[in-house]
N, C-alpha and C. Protein backbone atom coordinates (compact mmCIF):
# COMPACT_ATOMS: atom_id res chain seq x y z
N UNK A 1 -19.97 -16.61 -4.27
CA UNK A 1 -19.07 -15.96 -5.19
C UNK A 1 -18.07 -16.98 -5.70
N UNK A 2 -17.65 -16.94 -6.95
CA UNK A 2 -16.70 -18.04 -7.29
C UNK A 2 -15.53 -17.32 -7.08
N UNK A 3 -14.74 -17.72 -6.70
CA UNK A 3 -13.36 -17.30 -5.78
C UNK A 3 -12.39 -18.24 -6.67
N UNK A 4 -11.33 -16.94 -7.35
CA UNK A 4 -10.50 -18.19 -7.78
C UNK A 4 -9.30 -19.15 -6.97
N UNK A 5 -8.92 -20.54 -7.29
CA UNK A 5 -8.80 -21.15 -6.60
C UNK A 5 -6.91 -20.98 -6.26
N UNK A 6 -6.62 -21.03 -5.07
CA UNK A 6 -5.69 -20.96 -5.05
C UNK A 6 -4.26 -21.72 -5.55
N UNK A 7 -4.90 -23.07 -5.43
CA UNK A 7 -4.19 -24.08 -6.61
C UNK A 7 -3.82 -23.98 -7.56
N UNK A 8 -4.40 -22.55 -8.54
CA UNK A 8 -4.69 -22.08 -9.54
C UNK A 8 -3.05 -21.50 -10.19
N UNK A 9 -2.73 -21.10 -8.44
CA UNK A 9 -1.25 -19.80 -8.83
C UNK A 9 -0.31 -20.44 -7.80
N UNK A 10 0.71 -20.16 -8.56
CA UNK A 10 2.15 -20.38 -7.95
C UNK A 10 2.83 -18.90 -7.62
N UNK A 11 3.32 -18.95 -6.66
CA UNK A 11 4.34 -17.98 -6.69
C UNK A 11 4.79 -17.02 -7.72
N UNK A 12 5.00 -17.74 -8.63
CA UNK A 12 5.82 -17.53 -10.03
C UNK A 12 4.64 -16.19 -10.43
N UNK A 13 3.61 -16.71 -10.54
CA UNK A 13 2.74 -15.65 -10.66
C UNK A 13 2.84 -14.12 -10.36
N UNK A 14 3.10 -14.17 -9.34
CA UNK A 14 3.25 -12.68 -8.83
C UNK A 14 5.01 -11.94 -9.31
N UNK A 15 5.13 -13.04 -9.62
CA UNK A 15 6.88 -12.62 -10.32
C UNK A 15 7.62 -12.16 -9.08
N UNK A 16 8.59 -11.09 -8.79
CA UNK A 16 9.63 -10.93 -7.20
C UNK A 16 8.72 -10.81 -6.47
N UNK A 17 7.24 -10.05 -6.82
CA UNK A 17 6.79 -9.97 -5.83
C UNK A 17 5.45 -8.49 -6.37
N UNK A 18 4.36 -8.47 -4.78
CA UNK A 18 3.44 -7.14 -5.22
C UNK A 18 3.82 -6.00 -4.20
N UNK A 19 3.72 -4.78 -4.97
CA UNK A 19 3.78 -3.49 -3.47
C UNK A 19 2.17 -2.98 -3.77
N UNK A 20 1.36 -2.89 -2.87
CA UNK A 20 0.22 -2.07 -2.83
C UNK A 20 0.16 -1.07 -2.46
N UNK A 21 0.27 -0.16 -3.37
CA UNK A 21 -0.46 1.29 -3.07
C UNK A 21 -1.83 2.39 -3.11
N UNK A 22 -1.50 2.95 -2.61
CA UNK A 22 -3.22 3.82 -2.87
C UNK A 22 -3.50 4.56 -1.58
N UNK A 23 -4.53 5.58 -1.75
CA UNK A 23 -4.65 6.41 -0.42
C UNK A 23 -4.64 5.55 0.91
N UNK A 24 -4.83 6.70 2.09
CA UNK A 24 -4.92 5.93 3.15
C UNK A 24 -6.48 5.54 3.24
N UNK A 25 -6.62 4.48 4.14
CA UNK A 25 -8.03 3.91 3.91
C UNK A 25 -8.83 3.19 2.92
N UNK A 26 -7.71 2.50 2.05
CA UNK A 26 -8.38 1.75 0.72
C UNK A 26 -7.88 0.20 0.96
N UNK A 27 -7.59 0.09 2.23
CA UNK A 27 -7.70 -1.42 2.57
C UNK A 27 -6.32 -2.16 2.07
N UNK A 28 -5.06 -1.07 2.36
CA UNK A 28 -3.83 -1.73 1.57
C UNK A 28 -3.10 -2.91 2.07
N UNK A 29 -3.39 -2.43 3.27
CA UNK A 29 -2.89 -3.68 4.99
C UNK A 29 -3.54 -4.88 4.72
N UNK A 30 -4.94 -4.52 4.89
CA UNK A 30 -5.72 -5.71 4.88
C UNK A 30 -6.18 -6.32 3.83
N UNK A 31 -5.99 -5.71 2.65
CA UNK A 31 -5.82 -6.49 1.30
C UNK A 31 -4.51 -7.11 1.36
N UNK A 32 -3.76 -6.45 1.20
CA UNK A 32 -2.51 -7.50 1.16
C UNK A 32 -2.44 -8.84 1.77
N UNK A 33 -2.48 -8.79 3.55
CA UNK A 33 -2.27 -9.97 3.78
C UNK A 33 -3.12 -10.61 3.63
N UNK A 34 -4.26 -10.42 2.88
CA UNK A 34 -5.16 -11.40 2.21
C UNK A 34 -4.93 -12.08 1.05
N UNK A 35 -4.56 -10.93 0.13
CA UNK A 35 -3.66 -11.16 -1.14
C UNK A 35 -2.65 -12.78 -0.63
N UNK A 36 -1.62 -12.34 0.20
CA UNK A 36 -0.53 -13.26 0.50
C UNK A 36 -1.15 -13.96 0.87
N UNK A 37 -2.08 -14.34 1.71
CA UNK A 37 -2.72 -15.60 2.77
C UNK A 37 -3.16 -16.27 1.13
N UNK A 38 -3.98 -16.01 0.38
CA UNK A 38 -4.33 -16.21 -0.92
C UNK A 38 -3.50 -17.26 -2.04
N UNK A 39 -2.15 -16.34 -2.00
CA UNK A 39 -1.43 -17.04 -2.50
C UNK A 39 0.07 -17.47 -2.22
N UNK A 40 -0.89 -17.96 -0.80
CA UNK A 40 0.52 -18.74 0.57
C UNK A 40 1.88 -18.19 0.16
N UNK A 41 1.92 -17.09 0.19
CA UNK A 41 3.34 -16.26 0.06
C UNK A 41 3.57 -15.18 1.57
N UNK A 42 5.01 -14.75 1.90
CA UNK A 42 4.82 -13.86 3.05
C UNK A 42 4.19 -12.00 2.68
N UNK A 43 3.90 -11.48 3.49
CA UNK A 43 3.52 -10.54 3.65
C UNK A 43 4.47 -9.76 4.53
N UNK A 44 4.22 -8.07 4.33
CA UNK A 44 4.99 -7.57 5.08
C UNK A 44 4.62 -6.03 4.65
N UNK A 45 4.46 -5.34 5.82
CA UNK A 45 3.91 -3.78 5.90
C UNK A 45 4.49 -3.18 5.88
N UNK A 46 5.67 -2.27 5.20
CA UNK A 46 6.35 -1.54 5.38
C UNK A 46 6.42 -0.44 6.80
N UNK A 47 4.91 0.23 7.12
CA UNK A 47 4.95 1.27 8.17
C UNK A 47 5.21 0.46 9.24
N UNK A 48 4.71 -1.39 9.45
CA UNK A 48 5.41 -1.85 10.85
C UNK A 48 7.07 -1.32 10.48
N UNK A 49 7.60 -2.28 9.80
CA UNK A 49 9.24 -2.43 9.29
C UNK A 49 9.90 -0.90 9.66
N UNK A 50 9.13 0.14 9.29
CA UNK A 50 9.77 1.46 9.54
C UNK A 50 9.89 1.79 10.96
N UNK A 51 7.93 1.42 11.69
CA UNK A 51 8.64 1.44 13.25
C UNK A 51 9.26 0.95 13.71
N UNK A 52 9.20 -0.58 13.54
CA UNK A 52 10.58 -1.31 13.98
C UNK A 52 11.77 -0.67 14.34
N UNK A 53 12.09 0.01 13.28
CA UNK A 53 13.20 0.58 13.64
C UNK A 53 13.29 2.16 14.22
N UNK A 54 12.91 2.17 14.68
CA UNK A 54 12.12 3.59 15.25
C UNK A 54 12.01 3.36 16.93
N UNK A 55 11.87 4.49 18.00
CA UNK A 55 11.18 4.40 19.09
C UNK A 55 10.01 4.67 19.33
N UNK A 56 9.07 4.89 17.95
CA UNK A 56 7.79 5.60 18.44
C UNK A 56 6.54 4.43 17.94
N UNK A 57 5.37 4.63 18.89
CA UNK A 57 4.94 3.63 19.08
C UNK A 57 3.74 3.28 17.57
N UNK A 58 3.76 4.81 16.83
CA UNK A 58 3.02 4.78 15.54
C UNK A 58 3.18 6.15 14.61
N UNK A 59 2.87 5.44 13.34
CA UNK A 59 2.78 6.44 12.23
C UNK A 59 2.39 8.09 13.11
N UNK A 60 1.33 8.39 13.69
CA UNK A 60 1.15 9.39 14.17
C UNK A 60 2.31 10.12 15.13
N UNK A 61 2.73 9.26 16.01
CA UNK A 61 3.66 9.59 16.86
C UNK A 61 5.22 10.15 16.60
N UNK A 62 5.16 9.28 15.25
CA UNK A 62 6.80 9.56 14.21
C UNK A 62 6.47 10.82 13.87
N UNK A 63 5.31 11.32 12.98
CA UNK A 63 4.95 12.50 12.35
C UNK A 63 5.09 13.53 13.50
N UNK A 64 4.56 13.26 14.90
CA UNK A 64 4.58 14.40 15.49
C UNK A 64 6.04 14.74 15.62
N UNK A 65 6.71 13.85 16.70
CA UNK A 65 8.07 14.27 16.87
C UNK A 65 8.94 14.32 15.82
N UNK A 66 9.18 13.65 14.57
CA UNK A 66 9.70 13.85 13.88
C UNK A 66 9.69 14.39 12.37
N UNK A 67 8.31 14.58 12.16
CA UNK A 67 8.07 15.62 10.71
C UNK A 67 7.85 13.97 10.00
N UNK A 68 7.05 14.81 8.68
CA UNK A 68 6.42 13.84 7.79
C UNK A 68 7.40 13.28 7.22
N UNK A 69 9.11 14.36 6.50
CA UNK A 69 9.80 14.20 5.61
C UNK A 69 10.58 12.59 5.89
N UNK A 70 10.99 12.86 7.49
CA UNK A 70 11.55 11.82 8.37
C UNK A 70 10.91 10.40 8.45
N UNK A 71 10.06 10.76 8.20
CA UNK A 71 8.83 9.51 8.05
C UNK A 71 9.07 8.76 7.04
N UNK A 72 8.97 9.83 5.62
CA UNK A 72 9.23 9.20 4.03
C UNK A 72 10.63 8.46 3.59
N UNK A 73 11.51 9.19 4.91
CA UNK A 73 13.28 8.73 4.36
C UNK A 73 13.04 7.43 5.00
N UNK A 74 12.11 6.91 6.41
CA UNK A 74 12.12 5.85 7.04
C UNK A 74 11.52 4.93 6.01
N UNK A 75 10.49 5.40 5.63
CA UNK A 75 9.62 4.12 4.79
C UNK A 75 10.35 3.77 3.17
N UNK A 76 10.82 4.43 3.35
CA UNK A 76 11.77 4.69 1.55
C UNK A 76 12.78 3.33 1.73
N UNK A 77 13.65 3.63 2.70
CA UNK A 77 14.22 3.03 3.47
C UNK A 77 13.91 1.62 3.53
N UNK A 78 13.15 1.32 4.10
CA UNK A 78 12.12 -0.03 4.36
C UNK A 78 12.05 -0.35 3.07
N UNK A 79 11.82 -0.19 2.44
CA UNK A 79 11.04 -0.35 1.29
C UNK A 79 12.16 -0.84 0.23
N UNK A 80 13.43 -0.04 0.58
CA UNK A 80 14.58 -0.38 -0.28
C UNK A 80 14.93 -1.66 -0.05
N UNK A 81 15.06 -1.88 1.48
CA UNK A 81 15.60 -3.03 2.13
C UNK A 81 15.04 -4.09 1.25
N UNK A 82 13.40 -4.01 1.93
CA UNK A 82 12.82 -4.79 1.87
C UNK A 82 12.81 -6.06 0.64
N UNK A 83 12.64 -4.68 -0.61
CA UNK A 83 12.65 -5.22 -1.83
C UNK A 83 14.05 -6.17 -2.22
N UNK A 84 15.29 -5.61 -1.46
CA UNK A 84 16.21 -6.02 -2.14
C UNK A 84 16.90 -7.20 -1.59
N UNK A 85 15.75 -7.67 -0.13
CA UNK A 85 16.32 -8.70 0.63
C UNK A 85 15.33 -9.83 0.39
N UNK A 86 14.12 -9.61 -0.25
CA UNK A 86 13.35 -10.44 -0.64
C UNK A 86 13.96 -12.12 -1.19
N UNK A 87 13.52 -12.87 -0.41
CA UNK A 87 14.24 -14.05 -1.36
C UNK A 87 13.39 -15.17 -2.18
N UNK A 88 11.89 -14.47 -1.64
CA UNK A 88 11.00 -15.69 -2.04
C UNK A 88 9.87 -14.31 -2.52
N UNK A 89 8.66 -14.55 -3.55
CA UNK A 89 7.59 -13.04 -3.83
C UNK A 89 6.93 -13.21 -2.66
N UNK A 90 6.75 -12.01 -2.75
CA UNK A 90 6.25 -11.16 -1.07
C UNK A 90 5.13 -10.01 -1.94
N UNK A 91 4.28 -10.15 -0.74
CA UNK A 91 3.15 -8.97 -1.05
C UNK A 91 3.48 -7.57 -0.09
N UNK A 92 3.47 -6.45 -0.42
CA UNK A 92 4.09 -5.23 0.29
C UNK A 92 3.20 -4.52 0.44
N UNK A 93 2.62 -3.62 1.40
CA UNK A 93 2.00 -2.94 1.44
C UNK A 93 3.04 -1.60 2.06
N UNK A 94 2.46 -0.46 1.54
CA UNK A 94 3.22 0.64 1.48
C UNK A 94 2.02 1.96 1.96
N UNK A 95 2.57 2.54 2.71
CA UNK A 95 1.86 3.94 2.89
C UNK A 95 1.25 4.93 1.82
N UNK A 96 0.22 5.54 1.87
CA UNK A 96 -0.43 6.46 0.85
C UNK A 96 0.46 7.58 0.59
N UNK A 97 1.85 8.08 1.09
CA UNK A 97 2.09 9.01 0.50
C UNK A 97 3.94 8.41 0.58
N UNK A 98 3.97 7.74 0.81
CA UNK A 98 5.56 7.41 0.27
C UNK A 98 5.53 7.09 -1.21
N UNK A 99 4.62 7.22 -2.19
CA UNK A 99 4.72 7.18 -4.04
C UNK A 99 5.51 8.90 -3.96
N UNK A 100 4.83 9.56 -2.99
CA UNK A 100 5.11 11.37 -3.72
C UNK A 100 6.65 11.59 -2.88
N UNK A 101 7.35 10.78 -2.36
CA UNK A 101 8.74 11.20 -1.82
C UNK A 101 9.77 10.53 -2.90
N UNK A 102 10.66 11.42 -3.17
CA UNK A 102 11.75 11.15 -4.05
C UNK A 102 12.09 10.03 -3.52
N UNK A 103 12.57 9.40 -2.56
CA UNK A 103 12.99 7.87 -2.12
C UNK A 103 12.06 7.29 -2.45
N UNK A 104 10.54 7.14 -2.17
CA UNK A 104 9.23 6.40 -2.08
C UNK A 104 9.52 5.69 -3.41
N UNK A 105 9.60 7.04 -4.21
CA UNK A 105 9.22 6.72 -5.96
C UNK A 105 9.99 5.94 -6.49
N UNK A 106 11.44 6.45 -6.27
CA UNK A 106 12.55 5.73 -6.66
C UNK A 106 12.40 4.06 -6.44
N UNK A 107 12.49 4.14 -4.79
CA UNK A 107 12.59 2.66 -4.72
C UNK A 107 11.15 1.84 -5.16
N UNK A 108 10.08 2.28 -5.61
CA UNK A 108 9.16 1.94 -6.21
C UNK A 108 9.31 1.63 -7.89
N UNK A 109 9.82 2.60 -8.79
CA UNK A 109 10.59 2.59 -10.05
C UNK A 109 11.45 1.46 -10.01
N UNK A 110 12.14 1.33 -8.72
CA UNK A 110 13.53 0.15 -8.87
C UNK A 110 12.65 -1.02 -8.55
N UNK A 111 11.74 -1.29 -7.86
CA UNK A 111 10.97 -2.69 -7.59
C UNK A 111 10.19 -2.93 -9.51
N UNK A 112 9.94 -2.22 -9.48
CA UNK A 112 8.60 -2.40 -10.80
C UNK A 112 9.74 -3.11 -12.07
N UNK A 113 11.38 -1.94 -12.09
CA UNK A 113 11.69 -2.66 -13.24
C UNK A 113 12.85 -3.69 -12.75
N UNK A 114 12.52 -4.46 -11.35
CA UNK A 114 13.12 -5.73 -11.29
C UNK A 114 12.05 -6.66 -11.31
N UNK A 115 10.94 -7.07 -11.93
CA UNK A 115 9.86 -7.91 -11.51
C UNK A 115 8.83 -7.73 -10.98
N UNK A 116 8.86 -6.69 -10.04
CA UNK A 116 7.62 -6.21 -9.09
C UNK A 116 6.54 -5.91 -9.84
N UNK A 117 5.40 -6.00 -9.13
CA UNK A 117 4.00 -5.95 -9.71
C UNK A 117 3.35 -4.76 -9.08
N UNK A 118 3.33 -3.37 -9.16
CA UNK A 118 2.84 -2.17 -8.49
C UNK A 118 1.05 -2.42 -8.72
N UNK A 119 0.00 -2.85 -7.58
CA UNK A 119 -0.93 -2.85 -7.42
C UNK A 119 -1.99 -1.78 -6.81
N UNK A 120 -2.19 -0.53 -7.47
CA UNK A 120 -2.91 0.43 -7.20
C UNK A 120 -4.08 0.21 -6.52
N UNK A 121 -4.64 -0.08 -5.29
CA UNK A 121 -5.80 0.16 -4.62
C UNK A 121 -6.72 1.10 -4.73
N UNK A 122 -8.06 1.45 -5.53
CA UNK A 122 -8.24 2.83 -6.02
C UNK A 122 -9.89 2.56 -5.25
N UNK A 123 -10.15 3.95 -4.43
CA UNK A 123 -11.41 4.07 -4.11
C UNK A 123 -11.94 5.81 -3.97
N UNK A 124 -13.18 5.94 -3.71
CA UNK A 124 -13.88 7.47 -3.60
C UNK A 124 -13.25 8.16 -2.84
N UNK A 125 -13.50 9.56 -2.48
CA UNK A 125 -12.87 10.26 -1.46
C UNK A 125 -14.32 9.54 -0.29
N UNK A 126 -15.45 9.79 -0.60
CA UNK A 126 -16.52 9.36 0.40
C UNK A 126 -16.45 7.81 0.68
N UNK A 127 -15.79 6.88 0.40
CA UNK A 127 -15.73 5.07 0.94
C UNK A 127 -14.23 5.90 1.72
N UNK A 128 -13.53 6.31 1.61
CA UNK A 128 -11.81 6.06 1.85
C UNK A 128 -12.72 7.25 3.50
N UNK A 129 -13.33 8.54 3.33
CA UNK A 129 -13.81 9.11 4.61
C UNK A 129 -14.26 8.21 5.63
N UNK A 130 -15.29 7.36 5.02
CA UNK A 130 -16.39 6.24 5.86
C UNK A 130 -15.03 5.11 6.61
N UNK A 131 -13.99 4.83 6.16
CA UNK A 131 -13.45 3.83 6.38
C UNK A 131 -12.35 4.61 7.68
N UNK A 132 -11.89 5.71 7.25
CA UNK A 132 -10.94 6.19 8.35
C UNK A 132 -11.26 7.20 9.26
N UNK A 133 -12.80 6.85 9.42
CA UNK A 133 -13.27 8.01 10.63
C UNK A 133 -13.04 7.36 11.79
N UNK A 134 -12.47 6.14 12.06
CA UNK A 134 -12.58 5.21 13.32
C UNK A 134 -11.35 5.39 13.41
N UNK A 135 -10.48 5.68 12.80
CA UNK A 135 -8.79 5.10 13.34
C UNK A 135 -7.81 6.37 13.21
N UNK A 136 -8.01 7.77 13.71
CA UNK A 136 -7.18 8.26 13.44
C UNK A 136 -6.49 8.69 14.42
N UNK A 137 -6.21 8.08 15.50
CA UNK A 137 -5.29 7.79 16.70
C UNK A 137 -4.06 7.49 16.07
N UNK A 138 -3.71 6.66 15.19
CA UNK A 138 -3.37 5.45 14.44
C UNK A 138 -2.58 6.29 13.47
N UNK A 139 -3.04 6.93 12.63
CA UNK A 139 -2.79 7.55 11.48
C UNK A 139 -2.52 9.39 12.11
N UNK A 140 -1.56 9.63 11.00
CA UNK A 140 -1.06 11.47 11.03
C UNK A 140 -2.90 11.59 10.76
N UNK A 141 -2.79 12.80 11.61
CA UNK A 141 -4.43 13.49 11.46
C UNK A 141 -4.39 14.43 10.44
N UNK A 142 -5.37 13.82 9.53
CA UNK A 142 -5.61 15.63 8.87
C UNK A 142 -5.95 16.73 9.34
N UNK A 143 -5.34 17.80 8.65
CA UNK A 143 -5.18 18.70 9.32
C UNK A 143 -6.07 19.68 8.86
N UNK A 144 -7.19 19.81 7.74
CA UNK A 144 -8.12 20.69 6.99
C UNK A 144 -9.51 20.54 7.82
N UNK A 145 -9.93 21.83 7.33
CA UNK A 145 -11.61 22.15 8.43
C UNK A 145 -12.30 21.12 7.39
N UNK A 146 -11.84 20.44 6.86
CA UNK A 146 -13.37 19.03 6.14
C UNK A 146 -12.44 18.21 5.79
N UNK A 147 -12.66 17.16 6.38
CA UNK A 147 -12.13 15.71 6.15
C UNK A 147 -12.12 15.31 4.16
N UNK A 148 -13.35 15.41 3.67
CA UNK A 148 -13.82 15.76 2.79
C UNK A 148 -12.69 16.42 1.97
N UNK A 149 -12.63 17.48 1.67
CA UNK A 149 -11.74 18.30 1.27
C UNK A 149 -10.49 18.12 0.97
N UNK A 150 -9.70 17.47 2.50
CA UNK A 150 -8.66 17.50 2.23
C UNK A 150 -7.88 15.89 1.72
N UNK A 151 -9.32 14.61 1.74
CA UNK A 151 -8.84 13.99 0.97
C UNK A 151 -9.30 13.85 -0.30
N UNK A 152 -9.96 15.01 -0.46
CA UNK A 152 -10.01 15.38 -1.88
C UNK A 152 -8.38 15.77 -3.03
N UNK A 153 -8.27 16.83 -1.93
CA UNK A 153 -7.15 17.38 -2.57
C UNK A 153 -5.80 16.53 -2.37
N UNK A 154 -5.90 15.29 -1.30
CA UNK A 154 -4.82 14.80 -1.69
C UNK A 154 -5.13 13.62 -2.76
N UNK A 155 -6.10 13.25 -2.87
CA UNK A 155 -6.29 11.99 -3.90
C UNK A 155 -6.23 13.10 -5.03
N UNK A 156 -6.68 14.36 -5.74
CA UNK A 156 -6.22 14.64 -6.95
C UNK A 156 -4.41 14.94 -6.96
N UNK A 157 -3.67 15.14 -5.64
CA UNK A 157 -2.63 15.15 -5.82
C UNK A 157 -1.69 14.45 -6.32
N UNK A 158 -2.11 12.94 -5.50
CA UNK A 158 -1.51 11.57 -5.64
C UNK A 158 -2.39 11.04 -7.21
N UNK A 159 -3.51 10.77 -7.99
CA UNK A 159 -3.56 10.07 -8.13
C UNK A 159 -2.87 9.75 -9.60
N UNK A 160 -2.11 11.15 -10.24
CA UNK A 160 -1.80 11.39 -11.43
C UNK A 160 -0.04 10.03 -11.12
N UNK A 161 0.71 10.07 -9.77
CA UNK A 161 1.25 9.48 -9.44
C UNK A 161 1.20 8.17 -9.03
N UNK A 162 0.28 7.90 -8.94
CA UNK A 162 0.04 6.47 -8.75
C UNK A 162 -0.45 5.73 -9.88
N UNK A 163 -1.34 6.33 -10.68
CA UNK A 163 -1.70 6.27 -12.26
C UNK A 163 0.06 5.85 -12.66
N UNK A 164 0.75 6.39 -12.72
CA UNK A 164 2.39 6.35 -13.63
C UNK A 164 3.08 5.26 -13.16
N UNK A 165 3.09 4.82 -11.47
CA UNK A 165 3.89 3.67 -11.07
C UNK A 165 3.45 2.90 -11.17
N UNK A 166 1.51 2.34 -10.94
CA UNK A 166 0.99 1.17 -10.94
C UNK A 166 1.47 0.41 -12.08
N UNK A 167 1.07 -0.86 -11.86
CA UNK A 167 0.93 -2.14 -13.14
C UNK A 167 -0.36 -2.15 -13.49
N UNK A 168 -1.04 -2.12 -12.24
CA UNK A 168 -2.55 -2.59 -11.89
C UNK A 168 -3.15 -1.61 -10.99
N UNK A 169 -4.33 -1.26 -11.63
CA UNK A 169 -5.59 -0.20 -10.94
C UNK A 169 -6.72 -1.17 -9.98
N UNK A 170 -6.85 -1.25 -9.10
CA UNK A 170 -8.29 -2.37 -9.07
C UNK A 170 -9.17 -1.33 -8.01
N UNK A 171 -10.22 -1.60 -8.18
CA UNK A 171 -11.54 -0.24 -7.52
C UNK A 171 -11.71 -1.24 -6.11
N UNK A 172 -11.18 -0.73 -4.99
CA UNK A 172 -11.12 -1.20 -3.71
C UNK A 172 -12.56 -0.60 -3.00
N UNK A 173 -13.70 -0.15 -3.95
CA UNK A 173 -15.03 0.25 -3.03
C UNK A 173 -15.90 -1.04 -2.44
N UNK A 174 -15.57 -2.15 -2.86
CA UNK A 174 -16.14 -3.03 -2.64
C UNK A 174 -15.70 -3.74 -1.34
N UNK A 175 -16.11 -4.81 -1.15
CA UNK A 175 -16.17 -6.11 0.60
C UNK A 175 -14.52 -5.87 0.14
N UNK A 176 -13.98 -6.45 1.16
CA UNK A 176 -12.60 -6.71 0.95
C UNK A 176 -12.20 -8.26 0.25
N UNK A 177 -13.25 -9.28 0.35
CA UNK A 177 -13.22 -10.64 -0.82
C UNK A 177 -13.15 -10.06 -2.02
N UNK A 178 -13.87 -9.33 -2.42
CA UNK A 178 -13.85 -8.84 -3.91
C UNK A 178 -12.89 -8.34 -4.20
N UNK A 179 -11.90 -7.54 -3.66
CA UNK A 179 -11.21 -6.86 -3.71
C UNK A 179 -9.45 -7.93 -3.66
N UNK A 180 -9.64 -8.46 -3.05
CA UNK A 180 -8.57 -9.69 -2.82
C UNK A 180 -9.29 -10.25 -4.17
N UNK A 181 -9.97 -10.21 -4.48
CA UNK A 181 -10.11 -11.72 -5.76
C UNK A 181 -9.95 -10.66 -7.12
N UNK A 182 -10.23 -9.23 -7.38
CA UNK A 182 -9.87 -8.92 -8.40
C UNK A 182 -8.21 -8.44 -8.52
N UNK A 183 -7.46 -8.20 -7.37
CA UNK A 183 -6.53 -8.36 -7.02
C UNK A 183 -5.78 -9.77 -7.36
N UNK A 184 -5.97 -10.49 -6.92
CA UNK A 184 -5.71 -12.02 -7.57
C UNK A 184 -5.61 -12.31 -8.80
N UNK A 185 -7.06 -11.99 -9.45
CA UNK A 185 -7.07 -12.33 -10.89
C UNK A 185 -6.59 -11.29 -11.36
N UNK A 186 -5.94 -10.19 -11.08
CA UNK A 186 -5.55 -9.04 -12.08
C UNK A 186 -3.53 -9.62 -12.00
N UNK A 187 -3.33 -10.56 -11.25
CA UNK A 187 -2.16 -11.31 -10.79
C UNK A 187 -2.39 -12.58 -11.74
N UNK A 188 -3.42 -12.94 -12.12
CA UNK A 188 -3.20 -14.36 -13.17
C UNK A 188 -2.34 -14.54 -14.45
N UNK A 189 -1.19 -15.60 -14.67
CA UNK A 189 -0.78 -15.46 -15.83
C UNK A 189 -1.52 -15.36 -16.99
């Protein structure tokens, strides 16, 4: 595969910086710090940054004891920081449903019109099923009688919202190289 070269991009490229969004299971974690490894910049996950400051040991564990809403003010939060302590561009990866929380959005709106580059991760409801049938220890469990279904109904929920904040759409059904490299080049001056 011709891979573009990293020599290619400076920093400058990505302008303050990228946040990746998109459902859960479209490879936002692990695109990113590929993205950054890519273009030798730091990386940084917002849902660690939120537990950080937290006592619970994961996304699932926050949701139980503390409700989803509590979750969104944490990552909103993060996310505010994050952006506004940035001193060098940073690649962000962000949770699938902090776009639909009034904080999420906001501080997403405030990254995009200081420089930020909003990078939409976009894949099927059937690749995004196949990918998060292994990890949902990890992740808030859905809660609908078909897996199917209910990330059906949240990808038509989200995607009219993520459509409005992105910069950039890129189809994450593919290897995760492909996906880092149209990611990349959708980042080229």
């Amino acid at each position: 595969m011709n891979r573009p070269s990293t020599a290619s991009f400076t920093n400058q490229s990505i302008g303050r910086g990228v946040i990746v969004i998109g459902m859960r299971g479209v490879g936002k974690t692990t695109v990113g710090r590929a993205v950054a490894d890519r273009l030798a910049t730091e990386f940084i996950d917002i849902d660690a940054v939120a537990l950080g400051s937290s006592t619970h040991s994961s996304v699932a564990d926050f949701f139980a004891a503390e409700g989803e809403s509590a979750w969104r003010t944490a990552e909103a939060r993060a996310l505010s920081n994050t952006v506004a302590a940035a001193v060098r561009p940073t690649v962000v990866s962000i949770g699938g449903g902090l776009p639909m929380s009034d904080g999420g959005n906001a501080a997403i709106h405030e990254a995009r019109a200081n420089g930020w580059t909003i990078v939409w991760l976009d894949a099927t409801v059937d690749v995004i099923a196949h990918r998060i049938a292994h990890d949902i220890t990890v992740r808030p469990a859905l809660t609908g009688p078909s897996v199917i279904d209910e990330l059906s109904a949240l990808d038509a929920a989200r995607r009219p919202t993520y459509a409005t904040l992105s910069s950039v759409r890129v189809d994450a059904s593919g290897s995760i190289e492909s996906v880092v490299d149209s990611v990349v080049s959708s980042l080229t001056p």
